[in-house]
N, C-alpha and C. Protein backbone atom coordinates (compact mmCIF):
# COMPACT_ATOMS: atom_id res chain seq x y z
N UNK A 1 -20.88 -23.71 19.48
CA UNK A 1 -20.69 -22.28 19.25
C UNK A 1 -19.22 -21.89 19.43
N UNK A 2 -18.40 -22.39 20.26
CA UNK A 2 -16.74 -22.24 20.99
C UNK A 2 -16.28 -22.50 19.37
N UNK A 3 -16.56 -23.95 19.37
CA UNK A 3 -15.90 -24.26 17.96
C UNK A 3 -15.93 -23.59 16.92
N UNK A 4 -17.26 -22.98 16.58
CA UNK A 4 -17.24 -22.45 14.94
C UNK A 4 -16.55 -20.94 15.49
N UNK A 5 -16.64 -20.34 17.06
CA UNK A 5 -15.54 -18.93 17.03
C UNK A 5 -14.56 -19.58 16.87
N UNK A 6 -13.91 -20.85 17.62
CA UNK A 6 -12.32 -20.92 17.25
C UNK A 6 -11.69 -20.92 15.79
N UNK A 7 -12.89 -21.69 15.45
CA UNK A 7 -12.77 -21.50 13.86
C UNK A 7 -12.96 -20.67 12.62
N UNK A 8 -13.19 -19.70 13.37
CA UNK A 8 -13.63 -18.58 12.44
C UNK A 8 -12.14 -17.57 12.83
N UNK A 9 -11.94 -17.59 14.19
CA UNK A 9 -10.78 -16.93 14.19
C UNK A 9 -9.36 -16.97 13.68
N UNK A 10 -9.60 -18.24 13.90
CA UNK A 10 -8.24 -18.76 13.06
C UNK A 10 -8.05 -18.72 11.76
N UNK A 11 -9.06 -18.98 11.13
CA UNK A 11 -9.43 -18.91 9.81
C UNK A 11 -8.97 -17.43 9.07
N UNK A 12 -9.41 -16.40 10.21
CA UNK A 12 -8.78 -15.08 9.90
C UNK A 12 -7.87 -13.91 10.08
N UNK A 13 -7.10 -15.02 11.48
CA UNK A 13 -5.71 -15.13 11.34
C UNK A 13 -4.62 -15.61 10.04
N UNK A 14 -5.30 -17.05 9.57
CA UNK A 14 -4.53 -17.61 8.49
C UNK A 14 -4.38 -16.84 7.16
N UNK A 15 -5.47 -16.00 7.06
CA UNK A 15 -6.07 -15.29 5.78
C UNK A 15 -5.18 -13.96 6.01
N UNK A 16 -4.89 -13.58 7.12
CA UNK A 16 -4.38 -12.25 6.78
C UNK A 16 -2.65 -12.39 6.94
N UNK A 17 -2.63 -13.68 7.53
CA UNK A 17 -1.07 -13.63 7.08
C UNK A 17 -0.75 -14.62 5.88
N UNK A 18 -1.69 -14.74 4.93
CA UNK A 18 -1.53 -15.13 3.72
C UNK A 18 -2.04 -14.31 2.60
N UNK A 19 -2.64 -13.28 3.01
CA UNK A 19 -3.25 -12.48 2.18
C UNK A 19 -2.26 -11.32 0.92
N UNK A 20 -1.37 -11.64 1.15
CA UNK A 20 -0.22 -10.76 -0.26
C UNK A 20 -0.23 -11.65 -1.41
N UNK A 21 -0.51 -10.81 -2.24
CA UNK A 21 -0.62 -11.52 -3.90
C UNK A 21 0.33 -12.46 -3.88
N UNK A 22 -0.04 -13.71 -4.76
CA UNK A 22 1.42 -14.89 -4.71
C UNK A 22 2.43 -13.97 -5.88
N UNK A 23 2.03 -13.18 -6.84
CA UNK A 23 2.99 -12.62 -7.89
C UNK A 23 3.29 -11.46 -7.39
N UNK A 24 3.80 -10.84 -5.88
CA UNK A 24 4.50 -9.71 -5.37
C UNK A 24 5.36 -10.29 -4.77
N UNK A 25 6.36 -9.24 -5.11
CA UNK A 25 7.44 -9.41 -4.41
C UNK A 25 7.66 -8.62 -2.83
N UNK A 26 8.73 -9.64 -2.30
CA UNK A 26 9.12 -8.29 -1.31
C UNK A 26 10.31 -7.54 -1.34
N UNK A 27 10.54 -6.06 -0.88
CA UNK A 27 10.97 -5.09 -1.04
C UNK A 27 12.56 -5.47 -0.83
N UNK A 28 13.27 -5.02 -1.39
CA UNK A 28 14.88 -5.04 -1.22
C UNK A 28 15.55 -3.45 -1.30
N UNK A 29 16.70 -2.98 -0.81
CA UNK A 29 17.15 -1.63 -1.21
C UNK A 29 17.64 -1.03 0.35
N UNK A 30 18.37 0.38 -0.16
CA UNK A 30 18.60 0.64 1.06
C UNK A 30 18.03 2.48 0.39
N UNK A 31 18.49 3.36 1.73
CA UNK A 31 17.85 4.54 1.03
C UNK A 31 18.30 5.64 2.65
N UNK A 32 19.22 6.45 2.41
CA UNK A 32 19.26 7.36 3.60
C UNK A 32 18.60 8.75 3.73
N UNK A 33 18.05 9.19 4.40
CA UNK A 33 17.84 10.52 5.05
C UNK A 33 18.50 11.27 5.91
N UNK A 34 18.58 12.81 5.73
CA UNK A 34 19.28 13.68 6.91
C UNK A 34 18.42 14.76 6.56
N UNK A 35 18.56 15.72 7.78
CA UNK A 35 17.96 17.27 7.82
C UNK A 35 18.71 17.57 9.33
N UNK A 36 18.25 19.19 8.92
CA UNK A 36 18.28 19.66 10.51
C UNK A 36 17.23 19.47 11.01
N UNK A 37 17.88 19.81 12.74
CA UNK A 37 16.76 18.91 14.00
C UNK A 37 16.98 20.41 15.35
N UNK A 38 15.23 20.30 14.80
CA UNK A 38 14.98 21.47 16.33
C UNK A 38 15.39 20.56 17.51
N UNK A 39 16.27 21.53 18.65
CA UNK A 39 16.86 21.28 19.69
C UNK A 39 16.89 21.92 20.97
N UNK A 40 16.53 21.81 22.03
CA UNK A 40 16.48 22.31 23.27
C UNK A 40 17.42 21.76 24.49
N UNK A 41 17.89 22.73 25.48
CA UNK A 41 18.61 22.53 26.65
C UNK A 41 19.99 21.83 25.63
N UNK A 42 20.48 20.86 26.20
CA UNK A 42 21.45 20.12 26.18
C UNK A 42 21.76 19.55 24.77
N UNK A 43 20.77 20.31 23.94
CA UNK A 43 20.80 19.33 22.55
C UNK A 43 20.19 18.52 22.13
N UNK A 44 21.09 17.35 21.89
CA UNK A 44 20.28 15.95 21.35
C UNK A 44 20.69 14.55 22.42
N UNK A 45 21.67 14.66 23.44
CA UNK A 45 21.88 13.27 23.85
C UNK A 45 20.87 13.06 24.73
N UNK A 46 20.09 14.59 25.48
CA UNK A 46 18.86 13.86 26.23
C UNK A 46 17.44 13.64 25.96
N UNK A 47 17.60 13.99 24.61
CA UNK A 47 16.17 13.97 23.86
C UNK A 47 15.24 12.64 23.58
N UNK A 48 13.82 12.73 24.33
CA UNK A 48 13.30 11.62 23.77
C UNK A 48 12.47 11.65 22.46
N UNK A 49 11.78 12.85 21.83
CA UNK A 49 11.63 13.34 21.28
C UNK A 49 12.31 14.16 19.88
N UNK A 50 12.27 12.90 18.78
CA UNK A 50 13.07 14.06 17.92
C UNK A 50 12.24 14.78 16.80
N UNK A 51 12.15 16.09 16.44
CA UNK A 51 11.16 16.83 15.74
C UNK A 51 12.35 17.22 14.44
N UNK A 52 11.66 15.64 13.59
CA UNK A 52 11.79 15.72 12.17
C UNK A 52 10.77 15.73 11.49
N UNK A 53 9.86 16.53 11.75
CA UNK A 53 8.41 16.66 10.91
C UNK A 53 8.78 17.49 10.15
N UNK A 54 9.34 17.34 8.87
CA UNK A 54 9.74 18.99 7.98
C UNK A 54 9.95 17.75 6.79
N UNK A 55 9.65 18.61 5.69
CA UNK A 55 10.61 18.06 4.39
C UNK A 55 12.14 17.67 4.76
N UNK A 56 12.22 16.36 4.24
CA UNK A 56 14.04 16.34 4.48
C UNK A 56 14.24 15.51 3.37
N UNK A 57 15.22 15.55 3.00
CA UNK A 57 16.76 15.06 1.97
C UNK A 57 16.41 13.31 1.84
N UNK A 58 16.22 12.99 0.76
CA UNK A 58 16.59 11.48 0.56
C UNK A 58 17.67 10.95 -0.27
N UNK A 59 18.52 10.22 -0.07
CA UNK A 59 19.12 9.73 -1.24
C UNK A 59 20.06 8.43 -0.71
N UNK A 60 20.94 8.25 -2.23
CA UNK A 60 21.43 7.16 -2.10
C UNK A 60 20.52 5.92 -2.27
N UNK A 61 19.24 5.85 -2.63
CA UNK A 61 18.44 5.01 -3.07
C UNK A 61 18.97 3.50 -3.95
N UNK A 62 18.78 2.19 -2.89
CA UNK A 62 19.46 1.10 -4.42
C UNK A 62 18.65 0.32 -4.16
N UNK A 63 18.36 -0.66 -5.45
CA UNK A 63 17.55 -1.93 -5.61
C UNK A 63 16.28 -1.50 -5.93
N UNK A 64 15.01 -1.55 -5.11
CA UNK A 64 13.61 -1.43 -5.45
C UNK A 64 13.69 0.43 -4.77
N UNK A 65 14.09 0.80 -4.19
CA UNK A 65 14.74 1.76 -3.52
C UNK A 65 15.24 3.13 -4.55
N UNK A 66 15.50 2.41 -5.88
CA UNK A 66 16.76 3.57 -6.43
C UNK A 66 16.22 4.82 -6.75
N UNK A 67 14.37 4.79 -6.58
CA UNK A 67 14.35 6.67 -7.01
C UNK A 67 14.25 7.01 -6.26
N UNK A 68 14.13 6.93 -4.71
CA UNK A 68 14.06 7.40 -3.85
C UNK A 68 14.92 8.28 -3.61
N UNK A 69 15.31 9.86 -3.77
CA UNK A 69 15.97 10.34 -3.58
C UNK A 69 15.34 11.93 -3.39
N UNK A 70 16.13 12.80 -3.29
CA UNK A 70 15.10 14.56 -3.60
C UNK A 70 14.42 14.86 -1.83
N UNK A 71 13.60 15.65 -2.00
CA UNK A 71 12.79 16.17 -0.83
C UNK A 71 12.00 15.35 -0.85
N UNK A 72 11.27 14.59 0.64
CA UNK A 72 10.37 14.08 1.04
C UNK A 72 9.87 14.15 2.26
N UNK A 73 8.99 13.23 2.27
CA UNK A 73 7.81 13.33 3.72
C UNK A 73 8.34 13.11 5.08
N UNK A 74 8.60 13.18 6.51
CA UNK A 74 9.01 12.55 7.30
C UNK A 74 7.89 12.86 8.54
N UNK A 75 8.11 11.78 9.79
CA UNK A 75 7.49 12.24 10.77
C UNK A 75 8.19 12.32 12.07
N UNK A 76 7.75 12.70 12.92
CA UNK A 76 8.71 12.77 14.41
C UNK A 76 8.66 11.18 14.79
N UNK A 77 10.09 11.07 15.66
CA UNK A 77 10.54 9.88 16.33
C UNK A 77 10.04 10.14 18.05
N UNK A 78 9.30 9.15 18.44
CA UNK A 78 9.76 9.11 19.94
C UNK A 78 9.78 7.73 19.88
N UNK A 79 11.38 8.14 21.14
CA UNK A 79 12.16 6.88 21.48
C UNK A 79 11.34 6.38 22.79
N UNK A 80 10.29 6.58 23.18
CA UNK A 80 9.51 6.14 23.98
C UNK A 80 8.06 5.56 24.01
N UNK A 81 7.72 5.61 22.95
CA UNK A 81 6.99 5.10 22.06
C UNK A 81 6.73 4.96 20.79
N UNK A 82 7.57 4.04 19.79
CA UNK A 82 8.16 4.41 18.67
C UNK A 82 6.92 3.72 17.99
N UNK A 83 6.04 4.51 16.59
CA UNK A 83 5.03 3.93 16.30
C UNK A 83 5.12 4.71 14.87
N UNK A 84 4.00 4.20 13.68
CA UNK A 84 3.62 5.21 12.82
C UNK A 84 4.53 5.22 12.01
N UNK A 85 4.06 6.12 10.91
CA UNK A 85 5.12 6.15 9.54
C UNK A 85 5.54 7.21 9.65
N UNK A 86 7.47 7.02 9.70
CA UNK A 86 8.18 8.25 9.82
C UNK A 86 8.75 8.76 8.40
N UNK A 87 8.71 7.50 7.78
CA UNK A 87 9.49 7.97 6.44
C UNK A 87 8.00 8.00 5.23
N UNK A 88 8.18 8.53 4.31
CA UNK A 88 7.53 8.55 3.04
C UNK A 88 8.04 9.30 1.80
N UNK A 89 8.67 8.04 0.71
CA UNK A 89 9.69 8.73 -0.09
C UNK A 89 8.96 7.85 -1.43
N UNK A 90 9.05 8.41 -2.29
CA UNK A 90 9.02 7.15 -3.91
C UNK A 90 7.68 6.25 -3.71
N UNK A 91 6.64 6.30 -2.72
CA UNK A 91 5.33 6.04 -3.06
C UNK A 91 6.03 4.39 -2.01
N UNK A 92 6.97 4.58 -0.73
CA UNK A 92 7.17 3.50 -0.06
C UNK A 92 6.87 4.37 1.33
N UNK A 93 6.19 3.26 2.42
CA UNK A 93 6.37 4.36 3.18
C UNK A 93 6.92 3.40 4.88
N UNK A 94 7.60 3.76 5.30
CA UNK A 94 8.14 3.13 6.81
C UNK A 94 7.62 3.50 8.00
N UNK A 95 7.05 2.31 8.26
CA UNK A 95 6.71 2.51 9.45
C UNK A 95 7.41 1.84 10.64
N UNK A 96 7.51 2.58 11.87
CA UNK A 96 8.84 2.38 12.95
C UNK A 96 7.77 1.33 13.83
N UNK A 97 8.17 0.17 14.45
CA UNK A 97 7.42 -0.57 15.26
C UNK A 97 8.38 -0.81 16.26
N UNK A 98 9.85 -0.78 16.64
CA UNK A 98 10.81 -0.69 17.30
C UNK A 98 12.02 -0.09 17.36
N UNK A 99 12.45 0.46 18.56
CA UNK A 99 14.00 1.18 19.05
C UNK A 99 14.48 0.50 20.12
N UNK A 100 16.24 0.34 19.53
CA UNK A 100 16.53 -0.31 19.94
C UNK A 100 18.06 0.01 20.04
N UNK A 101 18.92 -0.29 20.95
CA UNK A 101 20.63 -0.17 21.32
C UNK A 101 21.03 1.28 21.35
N UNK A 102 20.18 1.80 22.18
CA UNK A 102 19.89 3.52 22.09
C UNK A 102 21.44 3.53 22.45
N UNK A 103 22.31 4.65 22.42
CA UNK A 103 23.43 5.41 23.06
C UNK A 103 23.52 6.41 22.77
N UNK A 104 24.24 7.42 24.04
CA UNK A 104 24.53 8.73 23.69
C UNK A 104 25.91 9.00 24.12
N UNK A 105 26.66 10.03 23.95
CA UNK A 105 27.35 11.24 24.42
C UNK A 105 27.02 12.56 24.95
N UNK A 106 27.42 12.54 26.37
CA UNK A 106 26.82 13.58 26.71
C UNK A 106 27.42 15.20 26.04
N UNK A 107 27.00 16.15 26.46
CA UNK A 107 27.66 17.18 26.24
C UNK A 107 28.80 17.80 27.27
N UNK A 108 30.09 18.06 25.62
CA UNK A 108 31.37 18.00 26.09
C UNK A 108 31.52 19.53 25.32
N UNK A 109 32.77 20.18 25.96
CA UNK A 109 33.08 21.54 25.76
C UNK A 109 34.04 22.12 25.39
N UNK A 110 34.84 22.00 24.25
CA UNK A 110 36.20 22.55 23.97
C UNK A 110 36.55 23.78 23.36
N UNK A 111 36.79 24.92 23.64
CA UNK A 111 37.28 25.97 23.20
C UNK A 111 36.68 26.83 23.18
N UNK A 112 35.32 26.66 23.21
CA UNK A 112 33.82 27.59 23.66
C UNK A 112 33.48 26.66 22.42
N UNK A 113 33.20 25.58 22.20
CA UNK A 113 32.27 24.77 21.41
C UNK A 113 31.45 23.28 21.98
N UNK A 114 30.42 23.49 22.24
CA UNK A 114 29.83 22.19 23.06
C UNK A 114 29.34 21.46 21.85
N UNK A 115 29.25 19.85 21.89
CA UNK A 115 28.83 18.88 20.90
C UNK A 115 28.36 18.32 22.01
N UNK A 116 27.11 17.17 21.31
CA UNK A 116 26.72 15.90 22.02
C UNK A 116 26.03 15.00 21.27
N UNK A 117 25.53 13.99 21.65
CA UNK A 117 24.99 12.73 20.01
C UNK A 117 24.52 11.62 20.62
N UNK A 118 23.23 11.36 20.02
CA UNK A 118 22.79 10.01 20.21
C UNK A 118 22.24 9.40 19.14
N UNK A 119 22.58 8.04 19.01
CA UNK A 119 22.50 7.40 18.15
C UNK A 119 21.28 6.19 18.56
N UNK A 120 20.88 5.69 17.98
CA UNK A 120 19.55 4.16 17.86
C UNK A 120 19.73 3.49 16.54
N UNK A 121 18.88 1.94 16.97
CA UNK A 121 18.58 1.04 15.83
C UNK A 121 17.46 1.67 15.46
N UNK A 122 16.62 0.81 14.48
CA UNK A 122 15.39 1.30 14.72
C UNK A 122 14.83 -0.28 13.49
N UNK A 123 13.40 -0.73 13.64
CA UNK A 123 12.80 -2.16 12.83
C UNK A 123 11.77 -1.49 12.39
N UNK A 124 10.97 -2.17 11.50
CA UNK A 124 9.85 -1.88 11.41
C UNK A 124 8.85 -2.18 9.96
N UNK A 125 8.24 -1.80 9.30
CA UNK A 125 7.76 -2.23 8.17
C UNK A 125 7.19 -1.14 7.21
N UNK A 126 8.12 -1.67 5.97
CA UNK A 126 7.92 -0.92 4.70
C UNK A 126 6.98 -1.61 3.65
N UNK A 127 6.25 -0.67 3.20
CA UNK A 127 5.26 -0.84 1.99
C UNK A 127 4.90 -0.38 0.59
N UNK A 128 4.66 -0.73 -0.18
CA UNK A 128 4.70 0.08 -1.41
C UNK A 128 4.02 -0.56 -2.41
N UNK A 129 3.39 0.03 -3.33
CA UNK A 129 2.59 -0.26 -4.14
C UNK A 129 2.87 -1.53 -4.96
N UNK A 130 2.58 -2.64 -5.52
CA UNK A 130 3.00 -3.82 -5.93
C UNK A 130 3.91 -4.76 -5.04
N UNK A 131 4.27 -4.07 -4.05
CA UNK A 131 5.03 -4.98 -2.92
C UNK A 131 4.07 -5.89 -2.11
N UNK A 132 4.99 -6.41 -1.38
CA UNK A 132 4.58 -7.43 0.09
C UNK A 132 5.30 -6.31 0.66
N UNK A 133 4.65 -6.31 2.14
CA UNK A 133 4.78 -5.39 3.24
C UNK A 133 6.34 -6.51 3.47
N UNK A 134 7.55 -5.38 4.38
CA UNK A 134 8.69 -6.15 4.24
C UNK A 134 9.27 -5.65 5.48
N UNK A 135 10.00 -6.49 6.14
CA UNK A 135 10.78 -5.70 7.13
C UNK A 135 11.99 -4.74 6.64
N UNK A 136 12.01 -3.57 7.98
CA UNK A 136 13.35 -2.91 7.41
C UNK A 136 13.99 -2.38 8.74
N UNK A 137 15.19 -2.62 8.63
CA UNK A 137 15.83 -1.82 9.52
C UNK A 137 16.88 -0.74 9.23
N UNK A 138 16.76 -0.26 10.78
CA UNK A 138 17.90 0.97 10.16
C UNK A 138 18.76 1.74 11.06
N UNK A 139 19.30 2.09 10.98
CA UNK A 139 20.07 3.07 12.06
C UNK A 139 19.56 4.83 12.10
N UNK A 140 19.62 5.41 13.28
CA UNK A 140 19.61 6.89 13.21
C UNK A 140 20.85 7.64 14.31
N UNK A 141 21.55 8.92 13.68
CA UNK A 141 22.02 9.31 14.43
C UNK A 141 22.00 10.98 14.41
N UNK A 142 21.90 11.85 15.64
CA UNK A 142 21.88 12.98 15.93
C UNK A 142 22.99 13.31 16.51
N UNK A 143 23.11 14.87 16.19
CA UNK A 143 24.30 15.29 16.57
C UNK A 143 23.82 16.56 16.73
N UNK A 144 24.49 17.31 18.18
CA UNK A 144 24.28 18.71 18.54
C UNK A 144 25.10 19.29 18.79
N UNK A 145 25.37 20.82 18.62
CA UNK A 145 26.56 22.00 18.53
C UNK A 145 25.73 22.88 19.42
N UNK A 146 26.05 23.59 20.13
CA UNK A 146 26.19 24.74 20.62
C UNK A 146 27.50 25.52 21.74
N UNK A 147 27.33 27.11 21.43
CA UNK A 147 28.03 27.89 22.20
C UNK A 147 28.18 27.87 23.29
N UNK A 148 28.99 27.59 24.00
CA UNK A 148 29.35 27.85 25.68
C UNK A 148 29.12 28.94 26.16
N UNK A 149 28.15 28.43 27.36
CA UNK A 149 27.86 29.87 27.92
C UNK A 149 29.03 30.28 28.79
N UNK A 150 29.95 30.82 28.57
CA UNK A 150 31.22 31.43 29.52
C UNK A 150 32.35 29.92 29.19
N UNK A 151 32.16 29.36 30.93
CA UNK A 151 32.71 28.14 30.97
C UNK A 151 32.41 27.19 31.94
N UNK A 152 31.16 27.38 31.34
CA UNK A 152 29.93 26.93 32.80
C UNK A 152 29.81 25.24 31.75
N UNK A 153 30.02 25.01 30.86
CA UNK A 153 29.93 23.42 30.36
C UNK A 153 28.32 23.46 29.92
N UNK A 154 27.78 24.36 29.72
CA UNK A 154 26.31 24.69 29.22
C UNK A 154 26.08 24.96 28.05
N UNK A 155 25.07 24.96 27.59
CA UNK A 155 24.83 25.84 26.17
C UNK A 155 24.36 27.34 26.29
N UNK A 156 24.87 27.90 25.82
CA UNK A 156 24.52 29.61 25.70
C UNK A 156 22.93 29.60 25.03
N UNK A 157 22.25 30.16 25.86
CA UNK A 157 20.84 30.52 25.28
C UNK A 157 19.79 30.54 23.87
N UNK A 158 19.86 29.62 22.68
CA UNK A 158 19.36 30.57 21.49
C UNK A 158 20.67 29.90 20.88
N UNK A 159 21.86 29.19 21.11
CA UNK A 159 23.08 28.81 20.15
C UNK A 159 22.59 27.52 19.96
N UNK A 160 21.40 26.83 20.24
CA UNK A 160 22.18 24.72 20.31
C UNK A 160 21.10 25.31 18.50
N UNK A 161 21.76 23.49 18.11
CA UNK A 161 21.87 23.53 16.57
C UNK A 161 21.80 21.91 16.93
N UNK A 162 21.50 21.38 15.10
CA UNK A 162 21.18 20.22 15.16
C UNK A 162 21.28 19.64 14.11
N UNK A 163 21.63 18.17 13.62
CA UNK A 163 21.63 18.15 12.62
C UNK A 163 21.11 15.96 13.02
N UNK A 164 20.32 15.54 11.94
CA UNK A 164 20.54 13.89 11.84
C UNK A 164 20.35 13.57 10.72
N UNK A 165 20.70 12.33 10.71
CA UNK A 165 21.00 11.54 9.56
C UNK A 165 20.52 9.62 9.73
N UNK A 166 20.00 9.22 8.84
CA UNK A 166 19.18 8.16 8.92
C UNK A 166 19.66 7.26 7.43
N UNK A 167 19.85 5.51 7.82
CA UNK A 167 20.12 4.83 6.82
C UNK A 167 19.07 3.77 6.57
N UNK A 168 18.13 3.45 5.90
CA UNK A 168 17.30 2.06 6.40
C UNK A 168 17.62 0.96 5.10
N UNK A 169 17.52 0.04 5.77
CA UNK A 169 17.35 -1.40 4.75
C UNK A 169 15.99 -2.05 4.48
N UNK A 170 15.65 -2.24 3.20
CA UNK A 170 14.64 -2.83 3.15
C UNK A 170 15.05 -4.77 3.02
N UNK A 171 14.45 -5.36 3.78
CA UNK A 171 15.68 -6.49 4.06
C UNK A 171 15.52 -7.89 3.16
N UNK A 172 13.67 -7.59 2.32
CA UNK A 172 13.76 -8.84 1.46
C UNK A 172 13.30 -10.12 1.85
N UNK A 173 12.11 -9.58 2.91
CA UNK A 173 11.71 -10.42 3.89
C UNK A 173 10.33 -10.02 4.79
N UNK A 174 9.60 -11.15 4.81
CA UNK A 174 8.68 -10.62 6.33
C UNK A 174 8.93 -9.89 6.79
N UNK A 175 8.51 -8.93 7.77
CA UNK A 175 8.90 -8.09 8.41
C UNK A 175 8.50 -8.98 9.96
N UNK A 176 9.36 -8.29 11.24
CA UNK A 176 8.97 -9.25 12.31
C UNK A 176 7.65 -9.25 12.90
N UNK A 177 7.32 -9.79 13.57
CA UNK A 177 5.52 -9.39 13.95
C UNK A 177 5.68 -8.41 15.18
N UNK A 178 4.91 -7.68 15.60
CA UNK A 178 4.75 -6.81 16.75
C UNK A 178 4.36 -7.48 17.41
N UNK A 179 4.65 -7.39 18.83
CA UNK A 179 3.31 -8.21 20.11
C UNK A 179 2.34 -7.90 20.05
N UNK A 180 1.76 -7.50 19.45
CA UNK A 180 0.07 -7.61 19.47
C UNK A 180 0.13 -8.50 18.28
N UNK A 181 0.60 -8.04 16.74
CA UNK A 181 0.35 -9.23 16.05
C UNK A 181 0.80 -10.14 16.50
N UNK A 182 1.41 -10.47 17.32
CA UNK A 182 1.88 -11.93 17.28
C UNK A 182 1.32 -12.40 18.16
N UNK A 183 0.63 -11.44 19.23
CA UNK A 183 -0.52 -12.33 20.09
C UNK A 183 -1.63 -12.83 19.71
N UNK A 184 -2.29 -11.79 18.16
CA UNK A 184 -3.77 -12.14 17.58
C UNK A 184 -3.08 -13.34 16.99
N UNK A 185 -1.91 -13.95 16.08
CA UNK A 185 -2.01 -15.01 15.70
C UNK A 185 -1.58 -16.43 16.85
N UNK A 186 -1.05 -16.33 17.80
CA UNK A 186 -1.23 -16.96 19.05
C UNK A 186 -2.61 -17.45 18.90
N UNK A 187 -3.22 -16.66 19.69
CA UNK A 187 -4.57 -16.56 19.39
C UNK A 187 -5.60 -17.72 18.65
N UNK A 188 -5.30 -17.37 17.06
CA UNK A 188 -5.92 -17.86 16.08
C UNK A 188 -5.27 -19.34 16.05
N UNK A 189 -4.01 -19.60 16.26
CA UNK A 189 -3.04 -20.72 16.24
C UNK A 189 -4.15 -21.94 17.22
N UNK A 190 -4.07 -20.83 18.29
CA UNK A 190 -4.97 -21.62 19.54
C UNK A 190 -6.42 -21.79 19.35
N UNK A 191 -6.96 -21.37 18.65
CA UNK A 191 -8.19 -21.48 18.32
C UNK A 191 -8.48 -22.54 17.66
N UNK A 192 -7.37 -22.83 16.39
CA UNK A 192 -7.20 -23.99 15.19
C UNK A 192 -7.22 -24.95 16.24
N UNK A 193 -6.28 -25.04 17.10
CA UNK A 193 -6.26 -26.04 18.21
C UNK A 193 -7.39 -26.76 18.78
N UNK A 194 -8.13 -25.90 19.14
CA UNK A 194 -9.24 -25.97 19.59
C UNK A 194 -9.96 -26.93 18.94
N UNK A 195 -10.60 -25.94 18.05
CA UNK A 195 -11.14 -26.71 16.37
C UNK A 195 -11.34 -27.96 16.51
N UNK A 196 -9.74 -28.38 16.44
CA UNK A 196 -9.67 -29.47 16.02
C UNK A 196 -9.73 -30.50 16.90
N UNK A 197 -9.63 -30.18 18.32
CA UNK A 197 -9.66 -31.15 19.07
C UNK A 197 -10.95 -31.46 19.53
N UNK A 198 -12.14 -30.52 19.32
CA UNK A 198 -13.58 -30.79 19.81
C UNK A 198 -14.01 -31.07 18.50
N UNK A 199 -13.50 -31.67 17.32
CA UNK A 199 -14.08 -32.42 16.28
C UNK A 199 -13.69 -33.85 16.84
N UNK A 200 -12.53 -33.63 17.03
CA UNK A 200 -12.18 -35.05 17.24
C UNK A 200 -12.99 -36.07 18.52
């Protein structure tokens, strides 16, 4: 009974990471996004939370990529649990499975004008109709303005403002496995193992 589960598991491990048509390709291109970004307290360098759920801006679309451009779909980022499809443009859609080389600037104050900015990597996997699912990466960066309250190094009440901007690559390739996928095929790897050694 051990045997025919090890063997059944593995079996459907092997199947689903072989399961993309042999006549698809995988995805190549690059493709950026920006909009404005609701902002609270300090802006954007302490935000884990960024609320880009709105129509935003695509363009610059190249390769499998190139109509991607105009108004499209987006979803919120958290840098604390980065999951789900944030992008959806041209019938491709990205989904974030990692963040990564986070940095910020805090907020600085010159003349009665406060700025601050944080920037991330970000991995994950893109899909699209006639494709193989593909890895992509990308960069994101935010940037925040607001009024000085006096010359207290604060933001004045009702002034912070926001703006980001996003580049991704579709890279022409597998995409990397997540730890969980890569534990179910562990898993199945170990199972084949199995298999084969209680035949023998």
């Amino acid at each position: 009974m051990k045997t025919k589960i090890a063997g059944i598991s593995a079996t459907a491990v092997l199947a689903f990471c072989l399961s993309a048509p042999a006549s698809a390709a995988f995805i190549n291109g690059t493709v950026g996004f920006s909009d404005g970004l609701n902002t609270l307290g300090d802006i954007v360098s302490d935000l884990t939370l960024f609320d880009i759920g709105a129509p935003t801006n695509a363009s610059g679309g190249t390769g499998d990529l190139i109509g991607a451009s105009g108004v499209t779909a987006t979803n919120n980022i958290n840098t604390l649990a980065p999951s789900g499809t944030i992008y959806s443009v041209a019938g491709f859609n990205f989904t974030l499975d990692n963040i990564f080389n986070g940095t910020s600037v805090g907020l600085a104050c010159i003349g009665g004008l406060c700025t601050d900015e944080q920037q991330f990597q970000m991995s994950g996997t893109v899909s699209g109709a006639g494709f193989v699912d593909t890895g992509w990466q990308g960069n994101f960066t935010a940037n925040g303005a607001c009024i000085e309250d006096g010359s207290s190094g604060t933001c004045e009440a009702g002034s912070e403002s926001g703006t980001w901007s996003s580049t991704v690559a579709a890279l022409g390739s597998a995409p990397i496995p997540t730890p969980a996928t890569l534990a179910l095929l562990v898993l199945g790897l170990a199972g084949l193992g199995w298999s084969r050694r209680s035949k023998a």
